[in-house]
C-alpha atoms as a PDB file:
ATOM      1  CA  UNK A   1    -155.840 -31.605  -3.802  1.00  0.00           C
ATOM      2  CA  UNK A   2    -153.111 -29.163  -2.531  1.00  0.00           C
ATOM      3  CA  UNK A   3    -155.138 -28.870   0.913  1.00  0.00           C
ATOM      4  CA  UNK A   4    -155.538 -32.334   0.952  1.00  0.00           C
ATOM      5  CA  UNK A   5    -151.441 -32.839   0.336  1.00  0.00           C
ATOM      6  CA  UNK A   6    -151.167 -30.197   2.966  1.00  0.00           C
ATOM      7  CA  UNK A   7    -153.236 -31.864   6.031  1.00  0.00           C
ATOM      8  CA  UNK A   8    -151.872 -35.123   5.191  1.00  0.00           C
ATOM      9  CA  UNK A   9    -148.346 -34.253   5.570  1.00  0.00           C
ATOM     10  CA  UNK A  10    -149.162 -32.151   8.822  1.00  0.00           C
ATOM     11  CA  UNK A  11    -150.699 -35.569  10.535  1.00  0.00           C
ATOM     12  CA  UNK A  12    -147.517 -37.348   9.070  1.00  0.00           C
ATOM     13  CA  UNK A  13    -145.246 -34.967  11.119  1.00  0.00           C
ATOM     14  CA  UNK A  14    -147.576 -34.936  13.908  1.00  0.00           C
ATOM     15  CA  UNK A  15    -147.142 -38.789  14.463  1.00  0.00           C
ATOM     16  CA  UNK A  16    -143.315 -38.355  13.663  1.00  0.00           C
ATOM     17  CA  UNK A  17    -143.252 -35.809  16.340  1.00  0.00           C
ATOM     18  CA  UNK A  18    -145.193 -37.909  19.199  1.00  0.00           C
ATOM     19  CA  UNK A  19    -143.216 -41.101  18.231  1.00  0.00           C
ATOM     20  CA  UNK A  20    -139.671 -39.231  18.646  1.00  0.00           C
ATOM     21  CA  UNK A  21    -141.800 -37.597  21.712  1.00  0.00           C
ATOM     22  CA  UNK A  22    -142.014 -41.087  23.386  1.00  0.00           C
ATOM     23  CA  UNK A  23    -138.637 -42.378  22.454  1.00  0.00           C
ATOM     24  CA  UNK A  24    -136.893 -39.187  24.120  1.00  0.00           C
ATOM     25  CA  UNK A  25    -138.695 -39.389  26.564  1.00  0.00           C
ATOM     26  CA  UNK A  26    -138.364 -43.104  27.372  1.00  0.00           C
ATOM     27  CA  UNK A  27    -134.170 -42.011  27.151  1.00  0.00           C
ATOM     28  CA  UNK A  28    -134.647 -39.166  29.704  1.00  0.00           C
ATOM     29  CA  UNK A  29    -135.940 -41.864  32.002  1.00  0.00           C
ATOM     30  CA  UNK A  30    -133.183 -44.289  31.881  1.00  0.00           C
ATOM     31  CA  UNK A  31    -130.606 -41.389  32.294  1.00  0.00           C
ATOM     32  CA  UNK A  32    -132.836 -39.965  35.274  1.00  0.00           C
ATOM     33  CA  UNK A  33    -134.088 -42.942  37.378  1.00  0.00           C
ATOM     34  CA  UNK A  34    -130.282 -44.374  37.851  1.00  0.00           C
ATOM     35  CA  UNK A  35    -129.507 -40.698  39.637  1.00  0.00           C
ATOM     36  CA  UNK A  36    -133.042 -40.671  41.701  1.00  0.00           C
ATOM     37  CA  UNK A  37    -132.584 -44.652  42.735  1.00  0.00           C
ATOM     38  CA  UNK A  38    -128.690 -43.105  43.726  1.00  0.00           C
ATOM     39  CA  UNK A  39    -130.208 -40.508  45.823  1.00  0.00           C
ATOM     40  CA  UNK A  40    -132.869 -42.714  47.839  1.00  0.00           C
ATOM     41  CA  UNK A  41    -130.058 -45.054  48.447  1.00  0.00           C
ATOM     42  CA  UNK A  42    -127.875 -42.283  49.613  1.00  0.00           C
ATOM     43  CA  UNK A  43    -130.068 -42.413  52.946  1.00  0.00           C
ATOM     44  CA  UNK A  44    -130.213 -45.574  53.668  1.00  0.00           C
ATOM     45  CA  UNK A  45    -128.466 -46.231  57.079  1.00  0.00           C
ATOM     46  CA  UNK A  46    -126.865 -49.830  56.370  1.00  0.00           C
ATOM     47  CA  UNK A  47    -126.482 -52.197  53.159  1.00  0.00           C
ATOM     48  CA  UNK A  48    -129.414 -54.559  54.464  1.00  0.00           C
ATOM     49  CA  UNK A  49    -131.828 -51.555  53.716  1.00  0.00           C
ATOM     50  CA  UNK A  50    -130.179 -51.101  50.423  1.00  0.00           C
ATOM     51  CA  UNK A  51    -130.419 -54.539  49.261  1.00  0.00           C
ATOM     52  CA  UNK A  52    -134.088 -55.151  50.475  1.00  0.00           C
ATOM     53  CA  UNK A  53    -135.555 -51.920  50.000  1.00  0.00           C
ATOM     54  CA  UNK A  54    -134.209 -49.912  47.761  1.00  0.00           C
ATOM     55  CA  UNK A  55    -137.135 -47.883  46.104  1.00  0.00           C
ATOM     56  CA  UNK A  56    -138.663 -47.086  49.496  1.00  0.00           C
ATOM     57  CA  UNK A  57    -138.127 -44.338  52.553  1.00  0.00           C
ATOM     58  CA  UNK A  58    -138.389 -46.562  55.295  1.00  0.00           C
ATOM     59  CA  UNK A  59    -135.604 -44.926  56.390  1.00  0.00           C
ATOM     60  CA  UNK A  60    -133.747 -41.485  56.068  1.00  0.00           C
ATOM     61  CA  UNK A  61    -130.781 -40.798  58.161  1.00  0.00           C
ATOM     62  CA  UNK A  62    -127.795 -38.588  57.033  1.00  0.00           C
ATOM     63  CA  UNK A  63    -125.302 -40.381  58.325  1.00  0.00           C
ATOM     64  CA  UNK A  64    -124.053 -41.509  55.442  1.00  0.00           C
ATOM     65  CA  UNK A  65    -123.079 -37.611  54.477  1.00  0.00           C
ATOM     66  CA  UNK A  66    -121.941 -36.848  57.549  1.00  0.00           C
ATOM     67  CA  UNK A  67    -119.290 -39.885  57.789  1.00  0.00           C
ATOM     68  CA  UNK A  68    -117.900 -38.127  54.632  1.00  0.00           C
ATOM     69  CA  UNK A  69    -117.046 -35.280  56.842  1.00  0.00           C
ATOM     70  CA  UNK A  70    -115.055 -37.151  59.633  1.00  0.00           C
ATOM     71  CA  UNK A  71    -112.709 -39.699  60.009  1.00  0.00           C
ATOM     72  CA  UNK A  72    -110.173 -40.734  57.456  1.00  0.00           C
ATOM     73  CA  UNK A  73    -112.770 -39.737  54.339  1.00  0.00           C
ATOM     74  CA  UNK A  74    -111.281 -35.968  54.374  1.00  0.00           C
ATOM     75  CA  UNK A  75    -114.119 -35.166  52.152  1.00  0.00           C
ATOM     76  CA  UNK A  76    -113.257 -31.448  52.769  1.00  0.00           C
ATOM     77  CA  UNK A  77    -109.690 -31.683  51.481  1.00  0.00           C
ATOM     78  CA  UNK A  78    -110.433 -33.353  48.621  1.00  0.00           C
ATOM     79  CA  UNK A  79    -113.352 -30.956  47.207  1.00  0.00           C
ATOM     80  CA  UNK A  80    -110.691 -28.637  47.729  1.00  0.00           C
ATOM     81  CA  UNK A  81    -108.136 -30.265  45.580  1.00  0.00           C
ATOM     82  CA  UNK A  82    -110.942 -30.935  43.277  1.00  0.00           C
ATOM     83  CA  UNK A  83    -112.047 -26.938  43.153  1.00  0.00           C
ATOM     84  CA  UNK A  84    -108.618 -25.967  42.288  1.00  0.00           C
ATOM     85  CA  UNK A  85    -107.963 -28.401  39.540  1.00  0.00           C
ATOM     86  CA  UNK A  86    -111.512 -27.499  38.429  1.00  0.00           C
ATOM     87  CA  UNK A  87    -110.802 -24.087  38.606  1.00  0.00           C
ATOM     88  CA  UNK A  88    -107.155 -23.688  37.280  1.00  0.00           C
ATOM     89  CA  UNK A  89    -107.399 -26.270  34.568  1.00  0.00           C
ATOM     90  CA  UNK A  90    -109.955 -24.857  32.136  1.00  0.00           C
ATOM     91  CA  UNK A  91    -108.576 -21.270  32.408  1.00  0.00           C
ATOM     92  CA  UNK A  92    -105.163 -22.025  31.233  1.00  0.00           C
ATOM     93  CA  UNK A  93    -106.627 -24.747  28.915  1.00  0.00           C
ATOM     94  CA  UNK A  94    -108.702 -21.754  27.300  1.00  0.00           C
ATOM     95  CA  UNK A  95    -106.458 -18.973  27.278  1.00  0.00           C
ATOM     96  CA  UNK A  96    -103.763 -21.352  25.331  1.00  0.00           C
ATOM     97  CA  UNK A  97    -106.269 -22.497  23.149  1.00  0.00           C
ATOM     98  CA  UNK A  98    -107.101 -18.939  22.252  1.00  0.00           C
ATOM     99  CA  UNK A  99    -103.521 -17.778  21.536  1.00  0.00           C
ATOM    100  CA  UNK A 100    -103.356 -20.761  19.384  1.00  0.00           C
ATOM    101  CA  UNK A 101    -106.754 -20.836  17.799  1.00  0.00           C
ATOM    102  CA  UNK A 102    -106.048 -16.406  17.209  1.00  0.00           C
ATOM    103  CA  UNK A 103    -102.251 -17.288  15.970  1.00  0.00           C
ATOM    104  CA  UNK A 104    -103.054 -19.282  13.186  1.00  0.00           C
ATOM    105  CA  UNK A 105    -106.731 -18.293  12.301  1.00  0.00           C
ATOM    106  CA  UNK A 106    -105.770 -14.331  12.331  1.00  0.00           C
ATOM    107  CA  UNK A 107    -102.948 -14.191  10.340  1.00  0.00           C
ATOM    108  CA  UNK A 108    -101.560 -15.340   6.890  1.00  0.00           C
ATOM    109  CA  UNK A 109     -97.554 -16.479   6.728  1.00  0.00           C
ATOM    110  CA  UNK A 110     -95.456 -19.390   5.479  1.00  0.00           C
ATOM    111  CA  UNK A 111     -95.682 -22.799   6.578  1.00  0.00           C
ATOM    112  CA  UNK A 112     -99.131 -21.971   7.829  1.00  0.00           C
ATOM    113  CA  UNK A 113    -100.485 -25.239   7.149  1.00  0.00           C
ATOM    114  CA  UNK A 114     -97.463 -27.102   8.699  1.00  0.00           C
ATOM    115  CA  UNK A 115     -98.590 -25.220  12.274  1.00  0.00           C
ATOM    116  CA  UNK A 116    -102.274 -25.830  11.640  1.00  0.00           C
ATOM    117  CA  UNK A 117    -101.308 -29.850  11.140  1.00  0.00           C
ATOM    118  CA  UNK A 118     -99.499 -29.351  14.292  1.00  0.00           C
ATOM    119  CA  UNK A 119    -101.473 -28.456  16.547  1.00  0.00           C
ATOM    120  CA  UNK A 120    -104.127 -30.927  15.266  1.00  0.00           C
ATOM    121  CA  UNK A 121    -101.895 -33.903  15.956  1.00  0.00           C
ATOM    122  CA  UNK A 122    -103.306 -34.122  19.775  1.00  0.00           C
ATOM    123  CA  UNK A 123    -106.437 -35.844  17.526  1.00  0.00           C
ATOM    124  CA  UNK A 124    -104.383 -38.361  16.699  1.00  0.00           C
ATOM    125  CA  UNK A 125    -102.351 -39.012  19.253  1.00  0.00           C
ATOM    126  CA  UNK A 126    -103.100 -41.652  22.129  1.00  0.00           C
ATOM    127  CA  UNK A 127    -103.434 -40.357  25.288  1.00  0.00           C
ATOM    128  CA  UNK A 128    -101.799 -43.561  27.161  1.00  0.00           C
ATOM    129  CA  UNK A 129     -99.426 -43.786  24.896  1.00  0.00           C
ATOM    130  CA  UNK A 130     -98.157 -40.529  26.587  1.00  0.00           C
ATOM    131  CA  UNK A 131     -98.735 -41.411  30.032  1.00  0.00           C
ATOM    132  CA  UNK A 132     -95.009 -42.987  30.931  1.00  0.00           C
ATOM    133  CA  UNK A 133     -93.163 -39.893  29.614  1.00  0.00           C
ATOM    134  CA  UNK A 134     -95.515 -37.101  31.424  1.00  0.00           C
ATOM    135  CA  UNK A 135     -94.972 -39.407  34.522  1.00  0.00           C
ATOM    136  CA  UNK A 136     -90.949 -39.288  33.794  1.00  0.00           C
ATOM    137  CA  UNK A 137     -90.979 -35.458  32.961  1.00  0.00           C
ATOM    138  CA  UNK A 138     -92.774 -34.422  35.788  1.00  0.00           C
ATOM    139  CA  UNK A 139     -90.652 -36.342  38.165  1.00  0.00           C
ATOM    140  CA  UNK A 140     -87.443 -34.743  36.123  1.00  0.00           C
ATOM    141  CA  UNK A 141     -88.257 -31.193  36.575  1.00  0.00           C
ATOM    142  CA  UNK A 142     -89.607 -31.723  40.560  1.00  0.00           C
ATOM    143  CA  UNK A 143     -93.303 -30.919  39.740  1.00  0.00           C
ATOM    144  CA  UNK A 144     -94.582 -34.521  40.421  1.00  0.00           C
ATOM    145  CA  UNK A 145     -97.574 -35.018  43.223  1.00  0.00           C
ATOM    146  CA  UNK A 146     -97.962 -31.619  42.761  1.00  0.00           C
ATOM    147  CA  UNK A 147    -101.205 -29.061  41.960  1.00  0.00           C
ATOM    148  CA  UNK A 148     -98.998 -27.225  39.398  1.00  0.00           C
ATOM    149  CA  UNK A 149     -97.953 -30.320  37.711  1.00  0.00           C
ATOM    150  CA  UNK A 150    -101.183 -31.241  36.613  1.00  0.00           C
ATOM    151  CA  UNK A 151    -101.714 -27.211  35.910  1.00  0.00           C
ATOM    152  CA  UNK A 152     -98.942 -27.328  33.367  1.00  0.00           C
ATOM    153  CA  UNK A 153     -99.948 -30.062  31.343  1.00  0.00           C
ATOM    154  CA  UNK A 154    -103.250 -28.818  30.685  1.00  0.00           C
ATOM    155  CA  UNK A 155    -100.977 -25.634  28.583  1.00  0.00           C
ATOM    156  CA  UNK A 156    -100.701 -28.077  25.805  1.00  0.00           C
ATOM    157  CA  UNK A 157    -103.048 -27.058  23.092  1.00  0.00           C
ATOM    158  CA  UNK A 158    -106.048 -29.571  22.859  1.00  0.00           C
ATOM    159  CA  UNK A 159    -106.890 -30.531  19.074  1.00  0.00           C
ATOM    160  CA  UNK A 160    -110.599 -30.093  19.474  1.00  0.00           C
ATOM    161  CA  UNK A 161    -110.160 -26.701  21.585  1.00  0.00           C
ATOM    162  CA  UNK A 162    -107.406 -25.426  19.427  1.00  0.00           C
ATOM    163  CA  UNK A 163    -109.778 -26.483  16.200  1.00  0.00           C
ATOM    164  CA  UNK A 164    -112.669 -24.752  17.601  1.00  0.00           C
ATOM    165  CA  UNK A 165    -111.112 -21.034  18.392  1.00  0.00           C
ATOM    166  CA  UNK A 166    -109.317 -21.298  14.897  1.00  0.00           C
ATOM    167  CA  UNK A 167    -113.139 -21.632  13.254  1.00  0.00           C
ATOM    168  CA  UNK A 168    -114.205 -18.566  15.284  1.00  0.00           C
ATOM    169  CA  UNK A 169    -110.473 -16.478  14.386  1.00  0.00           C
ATOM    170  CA  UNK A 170    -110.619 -17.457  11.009  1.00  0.00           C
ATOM    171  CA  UNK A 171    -114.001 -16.023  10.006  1.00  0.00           C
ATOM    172  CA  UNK A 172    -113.770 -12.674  12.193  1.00  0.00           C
ATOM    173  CA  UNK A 173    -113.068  -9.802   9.506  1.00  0.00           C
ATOM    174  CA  UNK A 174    -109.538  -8.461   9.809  1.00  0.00           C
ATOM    175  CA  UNK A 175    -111.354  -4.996   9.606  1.00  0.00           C
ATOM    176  CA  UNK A 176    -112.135  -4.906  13.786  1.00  0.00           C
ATOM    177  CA  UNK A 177    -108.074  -5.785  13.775  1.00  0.00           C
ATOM    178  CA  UNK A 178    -106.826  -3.024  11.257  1.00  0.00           C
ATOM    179  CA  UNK A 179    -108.988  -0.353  13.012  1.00  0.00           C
ATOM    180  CA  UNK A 180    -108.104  -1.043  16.283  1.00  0.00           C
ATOM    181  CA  UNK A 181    -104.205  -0.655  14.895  1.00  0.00           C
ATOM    182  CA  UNK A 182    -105.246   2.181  13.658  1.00  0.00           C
ATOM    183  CA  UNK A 183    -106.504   3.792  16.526  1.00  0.00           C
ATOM    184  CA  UNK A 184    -103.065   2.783  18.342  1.00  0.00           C
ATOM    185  CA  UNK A 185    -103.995  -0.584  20.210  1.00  0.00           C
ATOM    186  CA  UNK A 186    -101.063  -3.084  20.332  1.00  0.00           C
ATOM    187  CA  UNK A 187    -101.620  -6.705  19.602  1.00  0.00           C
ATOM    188  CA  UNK A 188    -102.449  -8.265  23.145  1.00  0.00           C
ATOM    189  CA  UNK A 189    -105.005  -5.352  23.773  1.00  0.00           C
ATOM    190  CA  UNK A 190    -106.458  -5.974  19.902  1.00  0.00           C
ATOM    191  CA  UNK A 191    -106.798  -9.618  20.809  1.00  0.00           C
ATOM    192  CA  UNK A 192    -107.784  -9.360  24.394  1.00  0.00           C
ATOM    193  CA  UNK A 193    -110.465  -6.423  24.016  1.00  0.00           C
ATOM    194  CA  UNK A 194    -111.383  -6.767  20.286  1.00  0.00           C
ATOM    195  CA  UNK A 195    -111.367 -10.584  19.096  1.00  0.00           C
ATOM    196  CA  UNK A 196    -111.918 -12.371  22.473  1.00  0.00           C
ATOM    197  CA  UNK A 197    -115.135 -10.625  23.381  1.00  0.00           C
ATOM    198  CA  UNK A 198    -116.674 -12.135  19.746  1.00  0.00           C
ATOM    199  CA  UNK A 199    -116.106 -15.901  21.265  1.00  0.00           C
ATOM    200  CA  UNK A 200    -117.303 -15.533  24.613  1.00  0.00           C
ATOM    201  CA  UNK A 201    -120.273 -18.012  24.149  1.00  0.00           C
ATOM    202  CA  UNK A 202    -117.797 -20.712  23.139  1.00  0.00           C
ATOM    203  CA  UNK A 203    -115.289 -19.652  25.729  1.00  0.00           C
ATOM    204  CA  UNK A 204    -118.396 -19.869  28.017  1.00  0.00           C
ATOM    205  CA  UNK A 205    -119.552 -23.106  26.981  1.00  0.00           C
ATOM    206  CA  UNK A 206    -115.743 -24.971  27.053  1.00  0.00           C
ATOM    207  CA  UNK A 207    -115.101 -23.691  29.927  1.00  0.00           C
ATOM    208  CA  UNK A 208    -117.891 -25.250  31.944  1.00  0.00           C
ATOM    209  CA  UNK A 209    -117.454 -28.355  29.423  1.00  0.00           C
ATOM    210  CA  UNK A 210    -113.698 -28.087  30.828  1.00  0.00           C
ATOM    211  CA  UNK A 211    -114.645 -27.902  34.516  1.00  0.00           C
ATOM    212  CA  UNK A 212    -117.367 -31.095  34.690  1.00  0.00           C
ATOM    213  CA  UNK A 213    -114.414 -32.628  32.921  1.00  0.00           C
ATOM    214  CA  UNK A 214    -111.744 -32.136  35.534  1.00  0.00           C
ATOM    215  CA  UNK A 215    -114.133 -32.566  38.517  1.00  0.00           C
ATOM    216  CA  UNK A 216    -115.217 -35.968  37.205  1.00  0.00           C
ATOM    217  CA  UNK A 217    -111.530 -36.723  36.622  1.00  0.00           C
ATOM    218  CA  UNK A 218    -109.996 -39.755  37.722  1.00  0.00           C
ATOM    219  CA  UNK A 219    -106.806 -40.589  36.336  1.00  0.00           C
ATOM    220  CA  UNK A 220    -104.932 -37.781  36.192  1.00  0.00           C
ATOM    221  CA  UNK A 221    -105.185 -36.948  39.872  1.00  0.00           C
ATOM    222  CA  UNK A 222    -104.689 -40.649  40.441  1.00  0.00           C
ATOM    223  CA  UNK A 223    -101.762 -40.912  38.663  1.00  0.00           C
ATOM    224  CA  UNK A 224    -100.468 -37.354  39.195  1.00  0.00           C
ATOM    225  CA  UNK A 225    -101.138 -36.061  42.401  1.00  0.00           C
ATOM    226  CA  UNK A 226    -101.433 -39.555  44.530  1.00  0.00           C
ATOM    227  CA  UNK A 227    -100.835 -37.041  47.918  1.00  0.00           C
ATOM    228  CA  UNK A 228    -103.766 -34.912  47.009  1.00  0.00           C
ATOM    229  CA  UNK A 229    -106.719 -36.958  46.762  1.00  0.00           C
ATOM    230  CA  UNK A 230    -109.734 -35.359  44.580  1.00  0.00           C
ATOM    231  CA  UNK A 231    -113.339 -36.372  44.888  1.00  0.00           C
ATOM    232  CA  UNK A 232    -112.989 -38.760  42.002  1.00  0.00           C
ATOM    233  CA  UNK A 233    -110.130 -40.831  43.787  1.00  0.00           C
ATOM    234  CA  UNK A 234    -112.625 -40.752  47.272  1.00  0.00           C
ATOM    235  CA  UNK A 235    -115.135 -42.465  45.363  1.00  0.00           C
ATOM    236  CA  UNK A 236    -112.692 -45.334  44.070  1.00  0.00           C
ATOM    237  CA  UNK A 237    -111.678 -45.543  47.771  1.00  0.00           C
ATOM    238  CA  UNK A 238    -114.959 -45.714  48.965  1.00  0.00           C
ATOM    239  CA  UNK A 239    -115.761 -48.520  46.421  1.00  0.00           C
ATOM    240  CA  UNK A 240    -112.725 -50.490  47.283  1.00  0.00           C
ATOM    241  CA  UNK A 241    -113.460 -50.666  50.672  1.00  0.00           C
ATOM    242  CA  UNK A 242    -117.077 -51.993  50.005  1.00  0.00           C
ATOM    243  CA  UNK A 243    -115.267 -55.068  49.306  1.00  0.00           C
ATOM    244  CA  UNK A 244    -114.292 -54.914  52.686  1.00  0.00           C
ATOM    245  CA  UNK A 245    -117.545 -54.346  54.257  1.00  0.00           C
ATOM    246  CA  UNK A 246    -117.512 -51.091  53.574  1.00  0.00           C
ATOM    247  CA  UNK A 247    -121.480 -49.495  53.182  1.00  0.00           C
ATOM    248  CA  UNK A 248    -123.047 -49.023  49.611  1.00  0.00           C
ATOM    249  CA  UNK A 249    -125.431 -46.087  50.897  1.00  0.00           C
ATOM    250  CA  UNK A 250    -121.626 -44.092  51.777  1.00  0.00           C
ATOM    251  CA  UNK A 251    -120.443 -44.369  48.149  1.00  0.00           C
ATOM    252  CA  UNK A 252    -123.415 -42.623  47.153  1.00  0.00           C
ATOM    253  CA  UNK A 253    -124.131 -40.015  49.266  1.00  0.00           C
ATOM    254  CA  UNK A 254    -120.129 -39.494  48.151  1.00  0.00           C
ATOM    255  CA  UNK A 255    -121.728 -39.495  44.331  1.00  0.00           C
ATOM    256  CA  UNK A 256    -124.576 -37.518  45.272  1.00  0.00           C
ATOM    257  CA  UNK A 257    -121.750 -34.762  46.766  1.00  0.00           C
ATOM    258  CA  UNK A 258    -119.703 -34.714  43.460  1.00  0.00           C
ATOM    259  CA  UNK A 259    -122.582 -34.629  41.002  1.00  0.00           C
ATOM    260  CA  UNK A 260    -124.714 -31.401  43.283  1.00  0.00           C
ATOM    261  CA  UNK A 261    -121.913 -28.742  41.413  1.00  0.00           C
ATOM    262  CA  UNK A 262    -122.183 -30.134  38.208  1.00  0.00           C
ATOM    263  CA  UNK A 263    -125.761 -30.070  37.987  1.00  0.00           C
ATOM    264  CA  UNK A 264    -126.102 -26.489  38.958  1.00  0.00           C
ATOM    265  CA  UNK A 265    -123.279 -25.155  36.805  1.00  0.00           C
ATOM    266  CA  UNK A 266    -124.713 -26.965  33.705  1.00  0.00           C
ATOM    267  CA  UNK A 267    -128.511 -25.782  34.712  1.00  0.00           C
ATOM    268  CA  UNK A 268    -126.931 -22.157  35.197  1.00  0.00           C
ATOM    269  CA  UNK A 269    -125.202 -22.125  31.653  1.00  0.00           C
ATOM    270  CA  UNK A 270    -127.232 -24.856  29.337  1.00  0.00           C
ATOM    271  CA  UNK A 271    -128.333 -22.263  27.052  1.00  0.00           C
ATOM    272  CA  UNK A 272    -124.338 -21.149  26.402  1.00  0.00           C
ATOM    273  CA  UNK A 273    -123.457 -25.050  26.272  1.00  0.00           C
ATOM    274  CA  UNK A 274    -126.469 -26.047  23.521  1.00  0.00           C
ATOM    275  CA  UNK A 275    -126.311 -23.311  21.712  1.00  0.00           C
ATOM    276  CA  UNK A 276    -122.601 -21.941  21.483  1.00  0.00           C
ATOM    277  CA  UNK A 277    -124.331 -19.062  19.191  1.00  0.00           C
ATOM    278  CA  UNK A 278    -120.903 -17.149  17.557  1.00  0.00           C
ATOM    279  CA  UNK A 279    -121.423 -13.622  17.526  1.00  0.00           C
ATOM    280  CA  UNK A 280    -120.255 -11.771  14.938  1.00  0.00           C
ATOM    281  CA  UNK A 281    -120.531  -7.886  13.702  1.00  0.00           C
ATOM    282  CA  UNK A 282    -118.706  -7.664  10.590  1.00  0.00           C
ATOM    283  CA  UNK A 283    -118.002 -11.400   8.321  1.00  0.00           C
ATOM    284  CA  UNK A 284    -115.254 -11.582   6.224  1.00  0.00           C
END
C-alpha cells in the first residue's frame, strides 16, 4: 500500500512539474519574442519594411545603428552620461545604505526604534510628491542640470536598501566586532574590513539591481539634468520624432544599444542576483 502511496504521489508531482514546465515556459516566450521581433526590426532600412515584413530578413542594413552615431542623435555623449550616472549612483547609494543599515543593526542605544522608523519612512513616502522641492533645492544650492546633482540625491537612504543591510548587521555576532577592538582596529576599519566583507553577495546583487535601474532611468535625467541627455531621454526623442516621420527601425536599434549592457551584466552576475546567499561565520 505504502509503495503504491509512494508511486502515485511521484506521477502526481511529475504532472505538476510538466504543467508548471509548460506555463513557464509559455511566459519565457512572451518576455523573449517582443526583444527578438525588436532586434529583426532593428535592421530594417525604412518603416515600409517594418510594417509589411516584420518577421522576415529581406533586408539587413545597419544603418539604422550607424545614424545613432552621427548627426544630432549624439548617441556617444549620452552613453556617457548614462555610464556615469550608472556608475556613480549605486556606489554612493550602497555605501550610505551600509553606514545606515551597520548604524542601527550593530549597535544597541536609546531611541533606537525612533531611527529605525526613520529611515523606513522612504516606504511610505511618494516619490512625486517630492519632485517640486528636489527641483527647488537643487536650483537653490547651484547643483541643478548637473551630474552631481543627481549624485547627491541618490545619498538619501533608500527604505528597501537601508532595510536590507540592517537584516544582514543585525544578525552578524558582535564577537567578529569585539575581537577586532581587541586586536586594536578602529571602527571604520572594523566595519570596512570585518562586517562589509560578510554582505558582499547582497552588495553584489544591489548594486547591479542599482545600475539596470539608473541606465533604464528616465525621469530623473529628464527632469534633472535636461543639458545632459542619457540613453533613456534619446529613446523618448527618437519616439517623438516618429510622429514626425521619424523611422521605427532607428528607435530600436537605439533599444537594442541600451538593453546589450544590461543583458551582459545580469548574465555575468545572475547567480549573485537570484541567490543573494548571506554568508555568515559566527550567528548571534
Amino acid at each position: 500500500m505504502q509503495n503504491r502511496k509512494r508511486k502515485r504521489a511521484k506521477k502526481e508531482n511529475r504532472v505538476i512539474m510538466s504543467i508548471l514546465f509548460v506555463v513557464f515556459c509559455i511566459y519565457a516566450a512572451t518576455l523573449l519574442l517582443p526583444l527578438i521581433w525588436m532586434f529583426i526590426n532593428s535592421f530594417k532600412s525604412n518603416n515600409n519594411e517594418f510594417f509589411y515584413e516584420q518577421w522576415k530578413f529581406t533586408s539587413f542594413t545597419l544603418k539604422n545603428y550607424k545614424l545613432l552615431f552621427v548627426g544630432e542623435n549624439n548617441i556617444m555623449g549620452m552613453f556617457t552620461n548614462t555610464l556615469i550616472l550608472s556608475l556613480s549612483i549605486p556606489t554612493v547609494s550602497a555605501f550610505f545604505s551600509l553606514c545606515a543599515g551597520h548604524a542601527v543593526g550593530s549597535f544597541d542605544y536609546k531611541l533606537k526604534g525612533v531611527v529605525y522608523f526613520i529611515f523606513l519612512m522612504p516606504m511610505f513616502v511618494s516619490v512625486a510628491g517630492t519632485t517640486p522641492y528636489l527641483y527647488k533645492l537643487l536650483n537653490d544650492l547651484h547643483i541643478f542640470d548637473t551630474h552631481i546633482g543627481l549624485i547627491i540625491m541618490a545619498c538619501g537612504v533608500s527604505g528597501f536598501g537601508f532595510l536590507m543591510y540592517y537584516s544582514v548587521f543585525r544578525n552578524i555576532s558582535r564577537t567578529y566586532t569585539e575581537a577586532a577592538m581587541m586586536d586594536g582596529a578602529g571602527y571604520w576599519r572594523t566595519f570596512l574590513q570585518i562586517l562589509v566583507p560578510q554582505a558582499k553577495n547582497l552588495i553584489a546583487a544591489q548594486w547591479v539591481m542599482g545600475f539596470i535601474g539608473t541606465w533604464n532611468d528616465f525621469a530623473g535625467p529628464y527632469l534633472f539634468l535636461p543639458s545632459y541627455p542619457t540613453l533613456g531621454v534619446g529613446v523618448k526623442e527618437i519616439s517623438d520624432n516618429i510622429a514626425k516621420g521619424g523611422s521605427y527601425p532607428e528607435l530600436f536599434a537605439n533599444i537594442t544599444l541600451m538593453l546589450i549592457p544590461m543583458l551582459v551584466l545580469f548574465f555575468a552576475f545572475q547567480k549573485k542576483i537570484m541567490t543573494v546567499s548571506l554568508g555568515g561565520g559566527i550567528k548571534g
